[in-house]
ModelCIF file with pLDDT and N, C-alpha, C, O atoms, coordinates in Angstrom:
data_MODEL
#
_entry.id   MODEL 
#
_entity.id                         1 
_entity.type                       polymer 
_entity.pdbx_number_of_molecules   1 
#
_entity_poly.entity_id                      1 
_entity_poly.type                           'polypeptide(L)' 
_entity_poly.nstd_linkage                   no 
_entity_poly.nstd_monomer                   no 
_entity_poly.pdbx_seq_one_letter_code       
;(UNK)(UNK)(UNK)(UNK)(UNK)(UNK)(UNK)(UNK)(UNK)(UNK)(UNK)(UNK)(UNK)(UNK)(UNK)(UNK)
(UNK)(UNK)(UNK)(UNK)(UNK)(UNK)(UNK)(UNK)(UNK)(UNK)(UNK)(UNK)(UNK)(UNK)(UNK)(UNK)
(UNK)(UNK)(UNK)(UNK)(UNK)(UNK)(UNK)(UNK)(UNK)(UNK)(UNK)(UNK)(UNK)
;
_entity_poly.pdbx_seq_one_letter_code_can   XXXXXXXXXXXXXXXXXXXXXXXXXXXXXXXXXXXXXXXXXXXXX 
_entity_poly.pdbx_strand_id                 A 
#
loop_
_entity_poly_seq.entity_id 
_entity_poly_seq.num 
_entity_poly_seq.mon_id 
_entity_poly_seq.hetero 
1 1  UNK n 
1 2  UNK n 
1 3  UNK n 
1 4  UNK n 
1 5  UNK n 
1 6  UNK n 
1 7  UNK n 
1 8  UNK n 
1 9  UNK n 
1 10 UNK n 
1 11 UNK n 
1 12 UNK n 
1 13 UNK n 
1 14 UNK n 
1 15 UNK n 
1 16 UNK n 
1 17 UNK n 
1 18 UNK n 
1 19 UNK n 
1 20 UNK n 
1 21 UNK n 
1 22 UNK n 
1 23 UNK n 
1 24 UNK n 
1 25 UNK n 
1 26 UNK n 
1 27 UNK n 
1 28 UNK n 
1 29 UNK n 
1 30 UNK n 
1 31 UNK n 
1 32 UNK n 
1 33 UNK n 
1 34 UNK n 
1 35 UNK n 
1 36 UNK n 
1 37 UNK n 
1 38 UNK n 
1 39 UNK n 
1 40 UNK n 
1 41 UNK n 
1 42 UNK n 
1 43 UNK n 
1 44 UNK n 
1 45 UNK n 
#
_struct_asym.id          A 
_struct_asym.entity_id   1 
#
loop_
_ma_qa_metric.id 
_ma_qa_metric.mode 
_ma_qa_metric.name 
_ma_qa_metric.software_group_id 
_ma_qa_metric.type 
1 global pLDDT . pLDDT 
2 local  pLDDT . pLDDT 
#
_ma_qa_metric_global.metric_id      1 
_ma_qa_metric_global.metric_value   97.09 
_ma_qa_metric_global.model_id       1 
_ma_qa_metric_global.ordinal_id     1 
#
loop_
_ma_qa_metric_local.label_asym_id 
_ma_qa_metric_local.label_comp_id 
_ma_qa_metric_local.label_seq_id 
_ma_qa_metric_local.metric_id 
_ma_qa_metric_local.metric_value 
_ma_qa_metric_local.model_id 
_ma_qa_metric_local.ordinal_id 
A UNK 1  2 97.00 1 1  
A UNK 2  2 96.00 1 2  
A UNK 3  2 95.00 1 3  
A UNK 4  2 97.00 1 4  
A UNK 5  2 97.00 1 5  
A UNK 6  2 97.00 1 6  
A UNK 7  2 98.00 1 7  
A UNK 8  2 98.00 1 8  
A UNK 9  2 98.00 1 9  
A UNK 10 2 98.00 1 10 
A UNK 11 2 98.00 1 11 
A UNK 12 2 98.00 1 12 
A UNK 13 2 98.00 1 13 
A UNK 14 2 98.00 1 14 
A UNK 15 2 97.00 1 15 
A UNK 16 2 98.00 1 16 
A UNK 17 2 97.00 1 17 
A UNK 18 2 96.00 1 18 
A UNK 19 2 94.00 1 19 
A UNK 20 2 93.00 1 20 
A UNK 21 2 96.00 1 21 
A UNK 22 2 96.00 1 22 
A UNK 23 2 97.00 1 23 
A UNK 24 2 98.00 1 24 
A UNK 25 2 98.00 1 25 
A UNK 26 2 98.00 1 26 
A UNK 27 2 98.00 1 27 
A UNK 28 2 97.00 1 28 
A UNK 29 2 96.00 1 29 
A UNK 30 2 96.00 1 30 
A UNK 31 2 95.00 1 31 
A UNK 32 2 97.00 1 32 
A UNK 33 2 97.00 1 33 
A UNK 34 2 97.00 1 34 
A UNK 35 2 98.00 1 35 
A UNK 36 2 98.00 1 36 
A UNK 37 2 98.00 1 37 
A UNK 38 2 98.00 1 38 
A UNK 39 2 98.00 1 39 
A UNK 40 2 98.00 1 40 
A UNK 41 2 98.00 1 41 
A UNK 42 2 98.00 1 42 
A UNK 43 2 97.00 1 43 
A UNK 44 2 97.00 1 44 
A UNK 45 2 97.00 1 45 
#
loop_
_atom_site.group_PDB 
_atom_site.id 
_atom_site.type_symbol 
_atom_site.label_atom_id 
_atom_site.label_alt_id 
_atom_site.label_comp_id 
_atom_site.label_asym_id 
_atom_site.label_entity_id 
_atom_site.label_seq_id 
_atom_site.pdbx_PDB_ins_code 
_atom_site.Cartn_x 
_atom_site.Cartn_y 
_atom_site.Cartn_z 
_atom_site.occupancy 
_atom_site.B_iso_or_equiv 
_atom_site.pdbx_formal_charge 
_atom_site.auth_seq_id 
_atom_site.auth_comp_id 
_atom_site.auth_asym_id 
_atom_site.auth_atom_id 
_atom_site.pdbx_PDB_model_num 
ATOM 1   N N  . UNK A 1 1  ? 37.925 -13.573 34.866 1.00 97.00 ? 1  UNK A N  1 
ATOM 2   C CA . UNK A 1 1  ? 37.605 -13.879 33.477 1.00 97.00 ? 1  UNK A CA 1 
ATOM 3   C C  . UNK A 1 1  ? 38.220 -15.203 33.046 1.00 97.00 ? 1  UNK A C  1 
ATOM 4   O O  . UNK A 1 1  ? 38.186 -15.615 31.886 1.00 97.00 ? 1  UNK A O  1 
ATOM 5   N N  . UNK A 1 2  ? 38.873 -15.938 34.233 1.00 96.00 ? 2  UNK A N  1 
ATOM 6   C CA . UNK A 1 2  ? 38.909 -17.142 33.732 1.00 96.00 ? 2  UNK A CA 1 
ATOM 7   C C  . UNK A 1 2  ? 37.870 -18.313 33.300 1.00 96.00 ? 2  UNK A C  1 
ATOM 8   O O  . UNK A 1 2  ? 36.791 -18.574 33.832 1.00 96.00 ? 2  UNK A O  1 
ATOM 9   N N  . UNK A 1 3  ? 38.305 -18.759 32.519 1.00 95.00 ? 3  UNK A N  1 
ATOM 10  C CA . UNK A 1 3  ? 37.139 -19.794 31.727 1.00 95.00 ? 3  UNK A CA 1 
ATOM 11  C C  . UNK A 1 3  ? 37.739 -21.276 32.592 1.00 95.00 ? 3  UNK A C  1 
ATOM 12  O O  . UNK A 1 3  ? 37.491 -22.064 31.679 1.00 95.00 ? 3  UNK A O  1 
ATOM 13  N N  . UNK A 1 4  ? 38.070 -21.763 33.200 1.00 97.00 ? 4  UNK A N  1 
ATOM 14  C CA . UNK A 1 4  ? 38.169 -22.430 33.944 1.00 97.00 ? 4  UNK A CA 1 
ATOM 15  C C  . UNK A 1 4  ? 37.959 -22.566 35.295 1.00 97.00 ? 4  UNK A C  1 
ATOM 16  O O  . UNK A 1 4  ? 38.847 -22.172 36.050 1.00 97.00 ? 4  UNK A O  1 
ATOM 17  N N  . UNK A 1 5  ? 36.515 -23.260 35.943 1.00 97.00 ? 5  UNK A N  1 
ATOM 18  C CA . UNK A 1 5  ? 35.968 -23.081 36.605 1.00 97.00 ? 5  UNK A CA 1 
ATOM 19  C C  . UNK A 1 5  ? 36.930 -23.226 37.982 1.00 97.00 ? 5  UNK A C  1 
ATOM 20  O O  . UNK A 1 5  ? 36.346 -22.480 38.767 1.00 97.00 ? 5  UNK A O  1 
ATOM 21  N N  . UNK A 1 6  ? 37.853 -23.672 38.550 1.00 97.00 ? 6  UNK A N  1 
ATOM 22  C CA . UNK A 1 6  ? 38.702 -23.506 39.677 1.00 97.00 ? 6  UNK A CA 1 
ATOM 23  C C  . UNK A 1 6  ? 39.282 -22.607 39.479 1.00 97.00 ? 6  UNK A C  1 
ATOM 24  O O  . UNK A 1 6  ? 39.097 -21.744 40.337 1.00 97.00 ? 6  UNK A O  1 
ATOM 25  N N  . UNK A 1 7  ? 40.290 -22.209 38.333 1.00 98.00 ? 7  UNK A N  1 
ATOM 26  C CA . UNK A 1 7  ? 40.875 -20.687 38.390 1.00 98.00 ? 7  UNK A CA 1 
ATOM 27  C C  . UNK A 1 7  ? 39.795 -19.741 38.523 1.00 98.00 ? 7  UNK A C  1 
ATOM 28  O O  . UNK A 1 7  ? 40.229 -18.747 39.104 1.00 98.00 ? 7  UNK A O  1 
ATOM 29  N N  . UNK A 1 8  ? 38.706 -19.638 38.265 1.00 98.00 ? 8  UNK A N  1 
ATOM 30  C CA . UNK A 1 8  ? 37.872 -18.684 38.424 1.00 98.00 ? 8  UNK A CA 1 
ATOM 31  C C  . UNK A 1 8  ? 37.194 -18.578 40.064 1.00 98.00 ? 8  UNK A C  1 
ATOM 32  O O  . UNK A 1 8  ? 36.835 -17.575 40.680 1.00 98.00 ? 8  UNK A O  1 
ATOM 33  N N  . UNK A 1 9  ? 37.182 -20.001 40.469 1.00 98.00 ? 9  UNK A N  1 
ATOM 34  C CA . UNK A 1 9  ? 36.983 -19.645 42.181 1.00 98.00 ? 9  UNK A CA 1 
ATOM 35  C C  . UNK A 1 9  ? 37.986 -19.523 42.599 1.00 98.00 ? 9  UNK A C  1 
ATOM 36  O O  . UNK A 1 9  ? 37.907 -18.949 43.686 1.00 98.00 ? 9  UNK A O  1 
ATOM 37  N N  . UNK A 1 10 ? 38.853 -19.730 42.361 1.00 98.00 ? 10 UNK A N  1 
ATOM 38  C CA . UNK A 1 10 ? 40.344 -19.094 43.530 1.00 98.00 ? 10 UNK A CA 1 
ATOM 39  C C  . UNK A 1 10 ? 40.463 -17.627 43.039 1.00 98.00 ? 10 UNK A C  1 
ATOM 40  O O  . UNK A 1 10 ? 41.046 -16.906 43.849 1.00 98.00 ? 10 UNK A O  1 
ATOM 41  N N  . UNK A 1 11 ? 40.088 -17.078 42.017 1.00 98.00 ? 11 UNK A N  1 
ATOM 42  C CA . UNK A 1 11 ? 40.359 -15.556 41.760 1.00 98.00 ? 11 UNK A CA 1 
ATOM 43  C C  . UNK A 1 11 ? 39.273 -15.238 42.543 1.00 98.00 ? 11 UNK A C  1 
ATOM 44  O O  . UNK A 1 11 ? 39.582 -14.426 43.414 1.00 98.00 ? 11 UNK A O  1 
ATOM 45  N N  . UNK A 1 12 ? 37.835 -15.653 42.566 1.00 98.00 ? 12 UNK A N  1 
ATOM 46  C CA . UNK A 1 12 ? 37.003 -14.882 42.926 1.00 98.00 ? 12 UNK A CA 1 
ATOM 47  C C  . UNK A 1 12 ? 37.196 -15.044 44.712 1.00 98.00 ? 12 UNK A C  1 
ATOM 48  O O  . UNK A 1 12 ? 37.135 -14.077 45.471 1.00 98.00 ? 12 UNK A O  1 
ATOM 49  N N  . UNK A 1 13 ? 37.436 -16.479 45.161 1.00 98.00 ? 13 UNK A N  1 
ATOM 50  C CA . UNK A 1 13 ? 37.803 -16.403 46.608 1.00 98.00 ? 13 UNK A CA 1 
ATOM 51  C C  . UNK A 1 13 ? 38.546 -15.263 47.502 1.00 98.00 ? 13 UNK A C  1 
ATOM 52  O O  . UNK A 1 13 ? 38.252 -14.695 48.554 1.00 98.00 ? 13 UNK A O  1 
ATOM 53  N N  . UNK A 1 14 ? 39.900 -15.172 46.390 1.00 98.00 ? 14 UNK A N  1 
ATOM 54  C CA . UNK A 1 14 ? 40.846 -14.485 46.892 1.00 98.00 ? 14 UNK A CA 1 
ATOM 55  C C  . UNK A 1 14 ? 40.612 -12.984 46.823 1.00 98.00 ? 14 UNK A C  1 
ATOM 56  O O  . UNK A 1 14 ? 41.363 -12.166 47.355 1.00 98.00 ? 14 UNK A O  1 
ATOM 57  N N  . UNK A 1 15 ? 39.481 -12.666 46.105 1.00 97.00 ? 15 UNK A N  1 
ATOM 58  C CA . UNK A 1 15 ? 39.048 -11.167 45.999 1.00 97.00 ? 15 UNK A CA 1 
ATOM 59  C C  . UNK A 1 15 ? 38.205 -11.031 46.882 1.00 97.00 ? 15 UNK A C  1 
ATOM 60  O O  . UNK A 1 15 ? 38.206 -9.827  47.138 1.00 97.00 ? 15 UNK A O  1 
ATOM 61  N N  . UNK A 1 16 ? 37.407 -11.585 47.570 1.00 98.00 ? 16 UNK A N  1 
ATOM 62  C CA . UNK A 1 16 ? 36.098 -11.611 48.361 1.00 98.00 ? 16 UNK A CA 1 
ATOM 63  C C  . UNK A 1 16 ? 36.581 -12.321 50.028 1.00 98.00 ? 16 UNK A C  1 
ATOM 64  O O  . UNK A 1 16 ? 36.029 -12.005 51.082 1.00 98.00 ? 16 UNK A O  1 
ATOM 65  N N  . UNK A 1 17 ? 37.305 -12.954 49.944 1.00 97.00 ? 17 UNK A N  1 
ATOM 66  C CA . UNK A 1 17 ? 37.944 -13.187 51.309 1.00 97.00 ? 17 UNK A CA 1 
ATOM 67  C C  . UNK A 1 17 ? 38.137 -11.950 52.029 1.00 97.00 ? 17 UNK A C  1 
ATOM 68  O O  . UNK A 1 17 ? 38.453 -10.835 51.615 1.00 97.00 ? 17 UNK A O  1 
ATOM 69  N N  . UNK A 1 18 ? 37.843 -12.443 53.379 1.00 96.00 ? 18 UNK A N  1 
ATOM 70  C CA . UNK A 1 18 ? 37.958 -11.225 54.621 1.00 96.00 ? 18 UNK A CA 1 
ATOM 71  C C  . UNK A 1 18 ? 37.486 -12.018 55.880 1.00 96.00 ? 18 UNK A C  1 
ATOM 72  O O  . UNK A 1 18 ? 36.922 -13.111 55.834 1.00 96.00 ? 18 UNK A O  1 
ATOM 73  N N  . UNK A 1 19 ? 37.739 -11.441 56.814 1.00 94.00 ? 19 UNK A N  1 
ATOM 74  C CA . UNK A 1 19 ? 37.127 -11.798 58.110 1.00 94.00 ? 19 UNK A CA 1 
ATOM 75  C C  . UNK A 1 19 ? 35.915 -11.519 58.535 1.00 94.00 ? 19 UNK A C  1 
ATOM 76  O O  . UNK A 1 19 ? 35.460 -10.390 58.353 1.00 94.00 ? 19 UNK A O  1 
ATOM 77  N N  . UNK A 1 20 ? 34.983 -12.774 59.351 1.00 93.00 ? 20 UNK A N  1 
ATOM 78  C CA . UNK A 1 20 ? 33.585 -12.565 59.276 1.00 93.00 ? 20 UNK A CA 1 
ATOM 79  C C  . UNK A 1 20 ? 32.322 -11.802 58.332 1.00 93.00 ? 20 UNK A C  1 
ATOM 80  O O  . UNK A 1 20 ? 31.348 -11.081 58.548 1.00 93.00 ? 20 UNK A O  1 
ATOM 81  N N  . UNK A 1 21 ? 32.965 -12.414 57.223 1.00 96.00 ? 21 UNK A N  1 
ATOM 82  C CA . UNK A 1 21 ? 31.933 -12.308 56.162 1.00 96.00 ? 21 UNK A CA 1 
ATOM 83  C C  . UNK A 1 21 ? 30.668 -12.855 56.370 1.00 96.00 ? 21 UNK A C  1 
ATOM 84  O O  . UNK A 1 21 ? 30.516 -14.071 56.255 1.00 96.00 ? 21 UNK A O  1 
ATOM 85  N N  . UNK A 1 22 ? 29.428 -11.873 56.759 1.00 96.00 ? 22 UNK A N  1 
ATOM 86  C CA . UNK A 1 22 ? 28.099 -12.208 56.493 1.00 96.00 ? 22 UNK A CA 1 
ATOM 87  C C  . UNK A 1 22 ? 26.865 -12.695 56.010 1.00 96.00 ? 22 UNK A C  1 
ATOM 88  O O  . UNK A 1 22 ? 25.796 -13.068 56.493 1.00 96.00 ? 22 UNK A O  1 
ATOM 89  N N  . UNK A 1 23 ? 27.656 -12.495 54.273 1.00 97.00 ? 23 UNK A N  1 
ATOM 90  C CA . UNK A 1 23 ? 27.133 -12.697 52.962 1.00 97.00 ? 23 UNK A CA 1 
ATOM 91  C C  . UNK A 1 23 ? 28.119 -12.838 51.957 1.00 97.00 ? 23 UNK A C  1 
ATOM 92  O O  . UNK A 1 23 ? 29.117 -12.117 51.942 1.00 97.00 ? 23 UNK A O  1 
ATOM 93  N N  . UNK A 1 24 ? 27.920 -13.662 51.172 1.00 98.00 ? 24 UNK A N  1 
ATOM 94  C CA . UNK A 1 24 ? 28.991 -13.388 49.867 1.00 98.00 ? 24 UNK A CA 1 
ATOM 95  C C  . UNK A 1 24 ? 28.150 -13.892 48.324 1.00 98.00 ? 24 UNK A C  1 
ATOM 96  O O  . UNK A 1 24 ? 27.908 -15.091 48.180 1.00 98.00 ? 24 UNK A O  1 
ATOM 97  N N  . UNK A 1 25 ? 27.869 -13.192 47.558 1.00 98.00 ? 25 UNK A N  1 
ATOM 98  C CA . UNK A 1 25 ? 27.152 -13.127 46.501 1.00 98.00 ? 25 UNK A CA 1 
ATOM 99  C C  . UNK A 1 25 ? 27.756 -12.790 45.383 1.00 98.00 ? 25 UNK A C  1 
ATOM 100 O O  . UNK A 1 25 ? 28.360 -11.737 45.180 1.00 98.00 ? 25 UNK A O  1 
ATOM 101 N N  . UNK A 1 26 ? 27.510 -14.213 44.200 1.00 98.00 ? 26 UNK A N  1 
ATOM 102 C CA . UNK A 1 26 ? 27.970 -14.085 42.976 1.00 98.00 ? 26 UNK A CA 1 
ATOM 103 C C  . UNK A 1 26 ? 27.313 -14.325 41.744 1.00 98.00 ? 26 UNK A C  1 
ATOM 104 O O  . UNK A 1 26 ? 26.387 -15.132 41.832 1.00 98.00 ? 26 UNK A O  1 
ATOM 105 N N  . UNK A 1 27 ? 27.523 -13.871 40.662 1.00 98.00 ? 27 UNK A N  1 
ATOM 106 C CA . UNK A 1 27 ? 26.912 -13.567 39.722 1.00 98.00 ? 27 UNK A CA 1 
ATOM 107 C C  . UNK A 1 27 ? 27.935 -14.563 38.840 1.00 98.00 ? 27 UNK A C  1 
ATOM 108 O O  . UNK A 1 27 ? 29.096 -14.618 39.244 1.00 98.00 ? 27 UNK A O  1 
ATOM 109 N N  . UNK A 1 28 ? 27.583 -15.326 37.698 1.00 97.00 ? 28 UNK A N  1 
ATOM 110 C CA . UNK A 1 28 ? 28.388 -16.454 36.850 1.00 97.00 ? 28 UNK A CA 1 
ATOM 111 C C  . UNK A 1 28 ? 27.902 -16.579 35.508 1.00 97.00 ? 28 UNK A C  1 
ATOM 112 O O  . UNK A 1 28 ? 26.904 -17.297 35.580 1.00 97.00 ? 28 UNK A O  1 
ATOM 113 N N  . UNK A 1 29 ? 28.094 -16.262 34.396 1.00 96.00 ? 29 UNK A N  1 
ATOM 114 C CA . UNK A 1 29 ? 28.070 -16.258 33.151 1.00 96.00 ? 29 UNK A CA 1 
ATOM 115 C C  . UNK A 1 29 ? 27.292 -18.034 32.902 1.00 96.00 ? 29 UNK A C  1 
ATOM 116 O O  . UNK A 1 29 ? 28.053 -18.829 33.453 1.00 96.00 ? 29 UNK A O  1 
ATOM 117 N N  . UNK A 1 30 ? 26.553 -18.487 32.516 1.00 96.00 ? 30 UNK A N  1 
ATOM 118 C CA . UNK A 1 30 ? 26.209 -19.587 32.216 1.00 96.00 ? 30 UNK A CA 1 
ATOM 119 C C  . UNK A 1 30 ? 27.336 -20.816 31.447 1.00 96.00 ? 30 UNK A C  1 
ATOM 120 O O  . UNK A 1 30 ? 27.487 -22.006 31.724 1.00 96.00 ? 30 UNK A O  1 
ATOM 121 N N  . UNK A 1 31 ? 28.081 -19.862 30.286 1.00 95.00 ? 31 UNK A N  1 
ATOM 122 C CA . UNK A 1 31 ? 28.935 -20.827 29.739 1.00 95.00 ? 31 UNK A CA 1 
ATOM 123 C C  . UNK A 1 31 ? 29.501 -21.667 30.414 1.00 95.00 ? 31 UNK A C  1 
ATOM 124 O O  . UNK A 1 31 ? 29.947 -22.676 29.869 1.00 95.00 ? 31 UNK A O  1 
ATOM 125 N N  . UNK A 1 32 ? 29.654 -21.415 32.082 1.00 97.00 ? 32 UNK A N  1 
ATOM 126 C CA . UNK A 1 32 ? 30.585 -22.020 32.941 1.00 97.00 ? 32 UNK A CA 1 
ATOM 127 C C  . UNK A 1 32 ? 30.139 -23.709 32.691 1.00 97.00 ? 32 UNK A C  1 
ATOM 128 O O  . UNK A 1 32 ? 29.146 -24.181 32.137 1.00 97.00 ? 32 UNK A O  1 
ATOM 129 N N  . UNK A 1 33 ? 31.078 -24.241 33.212 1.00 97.00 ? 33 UNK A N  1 
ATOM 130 C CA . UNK A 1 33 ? 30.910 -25.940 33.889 1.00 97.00 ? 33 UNK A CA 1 
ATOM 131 C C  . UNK A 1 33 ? 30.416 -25.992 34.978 1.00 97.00 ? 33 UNK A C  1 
ATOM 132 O O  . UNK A 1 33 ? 31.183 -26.372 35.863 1.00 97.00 ? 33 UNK A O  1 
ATOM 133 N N  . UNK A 1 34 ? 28.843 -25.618 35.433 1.00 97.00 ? 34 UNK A N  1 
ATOM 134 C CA . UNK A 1 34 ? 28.442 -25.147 36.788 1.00 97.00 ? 34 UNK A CA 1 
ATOM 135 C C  . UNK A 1 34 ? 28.456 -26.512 37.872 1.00 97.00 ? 34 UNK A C  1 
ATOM 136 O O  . UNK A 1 34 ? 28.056 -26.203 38.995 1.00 97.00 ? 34 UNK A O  1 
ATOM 137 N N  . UNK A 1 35 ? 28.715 -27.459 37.768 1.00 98.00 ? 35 UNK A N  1 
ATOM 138 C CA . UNK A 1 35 ? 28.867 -28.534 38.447 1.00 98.00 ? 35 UNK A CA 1 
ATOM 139 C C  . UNK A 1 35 ? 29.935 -28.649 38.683 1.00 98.00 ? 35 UNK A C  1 
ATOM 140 O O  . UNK A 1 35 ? 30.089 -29.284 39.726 1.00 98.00 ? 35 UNK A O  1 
ATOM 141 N N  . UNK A 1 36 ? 31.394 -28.152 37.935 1.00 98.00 ? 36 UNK A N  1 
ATOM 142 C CA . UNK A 1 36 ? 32.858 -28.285 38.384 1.00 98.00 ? 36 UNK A CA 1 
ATOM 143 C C  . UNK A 1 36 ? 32.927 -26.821 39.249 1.00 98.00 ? 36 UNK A C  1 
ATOM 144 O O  . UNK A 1 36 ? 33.660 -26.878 40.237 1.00 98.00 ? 36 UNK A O  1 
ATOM 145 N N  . UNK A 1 37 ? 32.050 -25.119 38.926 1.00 98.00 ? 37 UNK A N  1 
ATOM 146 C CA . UNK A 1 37 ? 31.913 -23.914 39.302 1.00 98.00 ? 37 UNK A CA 1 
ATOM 147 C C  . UNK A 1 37 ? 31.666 -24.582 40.923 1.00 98.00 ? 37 UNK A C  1 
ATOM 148 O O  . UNK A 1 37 ? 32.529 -24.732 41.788 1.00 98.00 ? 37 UNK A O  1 
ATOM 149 N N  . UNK A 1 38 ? 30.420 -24.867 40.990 1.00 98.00 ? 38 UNK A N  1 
ATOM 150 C CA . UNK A 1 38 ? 29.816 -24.960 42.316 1.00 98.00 ? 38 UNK A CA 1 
ATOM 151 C C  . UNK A 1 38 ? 30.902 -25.833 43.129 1.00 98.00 ? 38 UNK A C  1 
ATOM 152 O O  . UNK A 1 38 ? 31.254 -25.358 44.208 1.00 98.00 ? 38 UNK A O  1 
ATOM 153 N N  . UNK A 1 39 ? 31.397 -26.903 42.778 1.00 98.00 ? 39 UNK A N  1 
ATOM 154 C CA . UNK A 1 39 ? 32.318 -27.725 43.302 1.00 98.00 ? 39 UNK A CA 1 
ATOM 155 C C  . UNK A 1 39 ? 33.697 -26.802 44.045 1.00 98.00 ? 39 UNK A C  1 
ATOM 156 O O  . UNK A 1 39 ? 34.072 -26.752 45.217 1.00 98.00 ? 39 UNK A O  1 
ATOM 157 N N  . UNK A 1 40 ? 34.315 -26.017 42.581 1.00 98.00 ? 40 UNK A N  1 
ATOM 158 C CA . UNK A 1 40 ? 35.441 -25.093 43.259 1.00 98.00 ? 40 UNK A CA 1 
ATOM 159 C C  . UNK A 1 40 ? 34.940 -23.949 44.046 1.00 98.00 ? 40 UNK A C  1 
ATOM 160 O O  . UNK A 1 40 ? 35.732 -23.275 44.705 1.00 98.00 ? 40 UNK A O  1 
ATOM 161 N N  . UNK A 1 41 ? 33.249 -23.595 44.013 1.00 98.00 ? 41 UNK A N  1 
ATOM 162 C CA . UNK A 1 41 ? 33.115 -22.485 45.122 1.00 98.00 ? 41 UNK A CA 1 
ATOM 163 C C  . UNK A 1 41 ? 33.188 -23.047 46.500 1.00 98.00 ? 41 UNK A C  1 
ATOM 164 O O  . UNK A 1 41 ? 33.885 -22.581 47.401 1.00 98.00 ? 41 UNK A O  1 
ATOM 165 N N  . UNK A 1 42 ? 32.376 -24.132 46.591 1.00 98.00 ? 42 UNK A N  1 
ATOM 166 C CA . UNK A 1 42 ? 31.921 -24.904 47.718 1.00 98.00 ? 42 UNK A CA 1 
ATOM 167 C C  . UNK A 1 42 ? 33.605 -25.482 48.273 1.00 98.00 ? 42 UNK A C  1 
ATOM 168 O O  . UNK A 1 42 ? 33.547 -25.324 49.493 1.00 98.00 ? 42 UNK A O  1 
ATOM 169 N N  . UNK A 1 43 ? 34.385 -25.799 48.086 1.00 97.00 ? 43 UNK A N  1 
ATOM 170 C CA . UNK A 1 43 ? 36.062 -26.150 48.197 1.00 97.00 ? 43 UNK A CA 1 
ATOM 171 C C  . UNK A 1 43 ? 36.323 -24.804 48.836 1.00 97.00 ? 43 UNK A C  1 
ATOM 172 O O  . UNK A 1 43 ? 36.589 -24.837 50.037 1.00 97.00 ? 43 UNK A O  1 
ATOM 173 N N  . UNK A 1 44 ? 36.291 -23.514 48.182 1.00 97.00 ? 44 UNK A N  1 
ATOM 174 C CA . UNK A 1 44 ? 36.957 -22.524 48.349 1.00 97.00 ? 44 UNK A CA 1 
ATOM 175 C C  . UNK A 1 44 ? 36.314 -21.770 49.794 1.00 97.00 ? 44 UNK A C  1 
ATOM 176 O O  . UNK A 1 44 ? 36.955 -21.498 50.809 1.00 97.00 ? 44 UNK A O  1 
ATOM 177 N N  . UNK A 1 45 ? 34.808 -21.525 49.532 1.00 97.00 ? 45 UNK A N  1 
ATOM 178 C CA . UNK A 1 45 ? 33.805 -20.837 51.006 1.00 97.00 ? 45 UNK A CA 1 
ATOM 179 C C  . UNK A 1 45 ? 33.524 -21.731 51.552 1.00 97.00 ? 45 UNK A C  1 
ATOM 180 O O  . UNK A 1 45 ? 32.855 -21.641 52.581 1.00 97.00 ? 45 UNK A O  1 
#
């Protein structure tokens, strides 16, 4: 529920991390900064 798009990919990283992950699928509220969002997902997976 962070509103800051890197704290929100390192929470969501660190919840969804595991070994040989297949798929990983997320769902994102629009309000986000989806150009700084995509940036800290793409950094993080």
């Amino acid at each position: 529920q962070h509103h800051d798009a890197d704290s929100a990919a390192q929470e969501l990283f660190e919840a969804l991390d595991q070994p040989n992950i297949k798929l990983a699928v997320f769902y994102c509220s629009p309000s986000y900064d989806l150009p700084a969002l995509a940036a800290a997902l793409h950094a993080r997976f």
